[in-house]
N, C-alpha and C. Protein backbone atom coordinates (compact mmCIF):
# COMPACT_ATOMS: atom_id res chain seq x y z
N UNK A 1 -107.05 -114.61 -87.12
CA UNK A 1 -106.64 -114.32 -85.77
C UNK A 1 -105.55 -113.24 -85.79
N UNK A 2 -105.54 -112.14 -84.81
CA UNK A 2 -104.89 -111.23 -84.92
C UNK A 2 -103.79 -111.37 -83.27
N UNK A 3 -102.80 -110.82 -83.92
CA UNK A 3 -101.32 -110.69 -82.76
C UNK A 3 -101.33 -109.39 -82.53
N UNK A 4 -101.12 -108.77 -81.05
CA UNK A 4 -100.89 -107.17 -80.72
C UNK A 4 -99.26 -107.17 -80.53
N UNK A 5 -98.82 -106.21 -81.26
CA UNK A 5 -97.81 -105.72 -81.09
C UNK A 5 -97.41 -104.79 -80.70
N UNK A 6 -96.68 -103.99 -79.78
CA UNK A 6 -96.39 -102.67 -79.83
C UNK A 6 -94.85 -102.18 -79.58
N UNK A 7 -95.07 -101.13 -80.75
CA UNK A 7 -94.23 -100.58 -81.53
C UNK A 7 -93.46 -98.89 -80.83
N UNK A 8 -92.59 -99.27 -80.33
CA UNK A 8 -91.98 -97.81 -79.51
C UNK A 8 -90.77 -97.46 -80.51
N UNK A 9 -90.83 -95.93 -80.63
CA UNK A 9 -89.77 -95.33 -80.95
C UNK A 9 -89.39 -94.11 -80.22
N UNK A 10 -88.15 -93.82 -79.86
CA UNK A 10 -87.60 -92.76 -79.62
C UNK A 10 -86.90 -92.02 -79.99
N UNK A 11 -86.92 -90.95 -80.19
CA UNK A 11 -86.46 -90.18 -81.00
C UNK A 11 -85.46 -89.02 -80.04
N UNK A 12 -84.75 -87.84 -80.90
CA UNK A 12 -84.49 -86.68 -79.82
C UNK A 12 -85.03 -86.26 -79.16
N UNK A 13 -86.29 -85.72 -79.70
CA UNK A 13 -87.18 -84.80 -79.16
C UNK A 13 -88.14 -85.39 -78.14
N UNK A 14 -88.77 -86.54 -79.30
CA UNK A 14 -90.36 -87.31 -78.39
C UNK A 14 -89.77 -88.97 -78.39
N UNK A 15 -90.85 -89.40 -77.43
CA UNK A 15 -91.43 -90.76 -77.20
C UNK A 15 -92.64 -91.33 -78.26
N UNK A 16 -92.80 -91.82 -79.05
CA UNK A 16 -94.04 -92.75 -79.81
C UNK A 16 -93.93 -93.75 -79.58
N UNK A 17 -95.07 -94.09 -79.26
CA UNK A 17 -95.86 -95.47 -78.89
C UNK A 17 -97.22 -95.86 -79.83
N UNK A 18 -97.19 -97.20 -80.12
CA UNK A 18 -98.31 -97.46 -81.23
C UNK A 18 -98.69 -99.17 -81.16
N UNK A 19 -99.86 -99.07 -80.59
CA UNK A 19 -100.43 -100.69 -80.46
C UNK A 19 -100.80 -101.02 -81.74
N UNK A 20 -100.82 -102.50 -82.68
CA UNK A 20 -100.85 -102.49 -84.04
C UNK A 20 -101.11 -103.88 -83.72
N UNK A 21 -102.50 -104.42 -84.72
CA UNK A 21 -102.87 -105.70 -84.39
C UNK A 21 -102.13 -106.30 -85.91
N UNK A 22 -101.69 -107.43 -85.56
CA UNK A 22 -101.45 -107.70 -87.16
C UNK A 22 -102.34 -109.18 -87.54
N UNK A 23 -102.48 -109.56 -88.66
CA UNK A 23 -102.83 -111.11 -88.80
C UNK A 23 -103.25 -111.21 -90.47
N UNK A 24 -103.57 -112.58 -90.82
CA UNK A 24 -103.90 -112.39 -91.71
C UNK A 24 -103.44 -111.86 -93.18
N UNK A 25 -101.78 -111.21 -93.24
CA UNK A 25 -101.40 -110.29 -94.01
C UNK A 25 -101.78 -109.06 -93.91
N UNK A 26 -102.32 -108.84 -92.98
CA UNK A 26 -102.85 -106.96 -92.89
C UNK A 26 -102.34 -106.74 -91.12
N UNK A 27 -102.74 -105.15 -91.52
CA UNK A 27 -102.68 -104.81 -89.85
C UNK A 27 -103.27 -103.65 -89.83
N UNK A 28 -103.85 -103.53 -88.50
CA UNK A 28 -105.03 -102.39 -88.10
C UNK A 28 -103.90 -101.32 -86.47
N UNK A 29 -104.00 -100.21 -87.16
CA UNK A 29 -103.25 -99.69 -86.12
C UNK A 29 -104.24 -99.22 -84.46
N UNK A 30 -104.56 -99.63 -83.72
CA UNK A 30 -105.11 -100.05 -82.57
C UNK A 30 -104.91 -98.50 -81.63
N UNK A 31 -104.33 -97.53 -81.43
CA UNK A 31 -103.78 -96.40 -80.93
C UNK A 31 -102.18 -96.31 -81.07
N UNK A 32 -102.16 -95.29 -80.50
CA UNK A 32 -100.76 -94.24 -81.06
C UNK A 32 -100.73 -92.86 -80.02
N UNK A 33 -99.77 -92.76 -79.26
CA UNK A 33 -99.53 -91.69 -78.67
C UNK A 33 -98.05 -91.25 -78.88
N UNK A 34 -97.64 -89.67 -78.34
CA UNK A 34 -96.41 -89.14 -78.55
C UNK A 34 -96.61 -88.26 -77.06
N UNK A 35 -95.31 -88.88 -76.68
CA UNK A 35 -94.71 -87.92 -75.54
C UNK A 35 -94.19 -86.97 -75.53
N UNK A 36 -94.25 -85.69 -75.82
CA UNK A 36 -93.20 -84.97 -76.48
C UNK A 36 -92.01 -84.30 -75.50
N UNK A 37 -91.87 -84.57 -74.42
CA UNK A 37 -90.74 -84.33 -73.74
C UNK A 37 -90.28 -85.49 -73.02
N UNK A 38 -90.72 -86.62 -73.85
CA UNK A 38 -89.48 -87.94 -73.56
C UNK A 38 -88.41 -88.11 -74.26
N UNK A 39 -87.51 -87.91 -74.86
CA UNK A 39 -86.30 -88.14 -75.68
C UNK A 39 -85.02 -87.93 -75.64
N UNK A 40 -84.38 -88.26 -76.49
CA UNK A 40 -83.10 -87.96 -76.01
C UNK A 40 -82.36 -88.13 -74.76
N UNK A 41 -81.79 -86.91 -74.33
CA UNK A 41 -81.28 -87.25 -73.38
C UNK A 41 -81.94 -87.71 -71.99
N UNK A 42 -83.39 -87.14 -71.79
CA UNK A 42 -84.26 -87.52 -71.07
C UNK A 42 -83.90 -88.95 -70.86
N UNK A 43 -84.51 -89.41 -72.08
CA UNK A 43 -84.63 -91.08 -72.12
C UNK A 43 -83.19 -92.09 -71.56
N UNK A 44 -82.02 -90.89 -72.07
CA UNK A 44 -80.64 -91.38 -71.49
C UNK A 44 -80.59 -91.99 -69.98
N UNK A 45 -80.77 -90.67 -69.67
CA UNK A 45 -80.71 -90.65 -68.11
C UNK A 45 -81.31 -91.67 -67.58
N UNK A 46 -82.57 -91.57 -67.85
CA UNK A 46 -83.91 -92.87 -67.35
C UNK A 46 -83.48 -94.05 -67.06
N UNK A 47 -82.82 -94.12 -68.04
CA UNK A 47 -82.47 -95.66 -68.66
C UNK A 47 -80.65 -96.13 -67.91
N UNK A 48 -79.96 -95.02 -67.30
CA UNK A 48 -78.83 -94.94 -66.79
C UNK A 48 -79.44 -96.03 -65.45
N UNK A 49 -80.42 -94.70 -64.93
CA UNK A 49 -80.64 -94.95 -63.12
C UNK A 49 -81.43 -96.23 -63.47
N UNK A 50 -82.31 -96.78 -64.09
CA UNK A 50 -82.64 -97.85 -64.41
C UNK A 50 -82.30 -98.95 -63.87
N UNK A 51 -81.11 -99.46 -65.11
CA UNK A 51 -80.33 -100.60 -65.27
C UNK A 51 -78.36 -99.83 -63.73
N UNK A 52 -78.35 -98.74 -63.44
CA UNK A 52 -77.93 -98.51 -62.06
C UNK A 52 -78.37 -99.54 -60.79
N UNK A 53 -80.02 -98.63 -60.85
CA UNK A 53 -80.53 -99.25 -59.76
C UNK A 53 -80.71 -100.79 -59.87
N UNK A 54 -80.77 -101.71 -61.21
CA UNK A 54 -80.56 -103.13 -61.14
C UNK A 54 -79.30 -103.44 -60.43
N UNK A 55 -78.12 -102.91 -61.47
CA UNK A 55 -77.07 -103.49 -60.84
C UNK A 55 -76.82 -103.42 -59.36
N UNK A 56 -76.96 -102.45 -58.84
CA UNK A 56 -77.29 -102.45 -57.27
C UNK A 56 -77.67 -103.38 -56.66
N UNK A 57 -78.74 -104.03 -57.07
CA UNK A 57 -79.23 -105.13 -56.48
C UNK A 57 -78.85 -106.30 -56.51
N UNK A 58 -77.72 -106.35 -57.43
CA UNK A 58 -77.19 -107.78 -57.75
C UNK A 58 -75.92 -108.16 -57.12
N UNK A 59 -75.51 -106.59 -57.04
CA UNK A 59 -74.27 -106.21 -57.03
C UNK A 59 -73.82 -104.54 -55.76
N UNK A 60 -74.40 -105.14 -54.84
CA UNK A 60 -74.64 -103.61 -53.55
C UNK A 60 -73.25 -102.63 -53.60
N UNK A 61 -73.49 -101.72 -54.14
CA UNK A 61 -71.79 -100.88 -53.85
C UNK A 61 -72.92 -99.45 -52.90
N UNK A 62 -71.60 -99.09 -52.33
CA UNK A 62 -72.65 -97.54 -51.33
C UNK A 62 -72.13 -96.76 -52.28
N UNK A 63 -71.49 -96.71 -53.68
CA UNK A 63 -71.86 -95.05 -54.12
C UNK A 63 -71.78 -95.19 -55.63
N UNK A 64 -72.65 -94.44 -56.28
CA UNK A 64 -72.12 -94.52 -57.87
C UNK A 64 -72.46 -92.85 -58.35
N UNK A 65 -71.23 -92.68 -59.14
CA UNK A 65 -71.03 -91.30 -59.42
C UNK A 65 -71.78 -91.22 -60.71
N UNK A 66 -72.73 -90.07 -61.60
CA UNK A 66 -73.42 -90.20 -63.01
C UNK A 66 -72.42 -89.04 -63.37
N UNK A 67 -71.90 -88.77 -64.37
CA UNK A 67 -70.62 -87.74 -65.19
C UNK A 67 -72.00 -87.69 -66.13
N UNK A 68 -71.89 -86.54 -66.49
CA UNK A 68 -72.71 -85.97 -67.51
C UNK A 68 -71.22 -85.41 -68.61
N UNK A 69 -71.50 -86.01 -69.72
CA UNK A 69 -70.62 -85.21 -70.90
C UNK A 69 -71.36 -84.37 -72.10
N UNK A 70 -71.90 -83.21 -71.26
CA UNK A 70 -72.48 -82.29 -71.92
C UNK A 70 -71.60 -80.98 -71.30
């Protein structure tokens, strides 16, 4: 019997993604894609307004400032 896993990495540049069945002591890699203009700081940002827009909801304020330190 086989388990799907999937396996994300991010990097500077790109996004990889990779479905991978495992079982048995083996594993069969299932697909694999690369984003190549997800990374880095991209992914920063994303992930700012994200978990932002959660707290918002938990927590309503009317303004939040993003500072970029670049």
């Amino acid at each position: 019997m086989y388990s799907n896993a999937l396996v994300m990495r991010v990097g500077g540049q790109t996004a990889d993604v990779t479905v991978v069945a495992v079982g048995s002591g083996m594993y069969r890699i299932c697909a694999t894609v690369s984003v190549p203009d997800l990374g880095g700081r991209i992914i920063d940002d994303l992930l700012v307004e994200h978990f932002a827009a959660e707290f918002q909801r938990f927590a309503p304020i009317t303004y939040i400032a993003f500072v970029s330190l670049n």
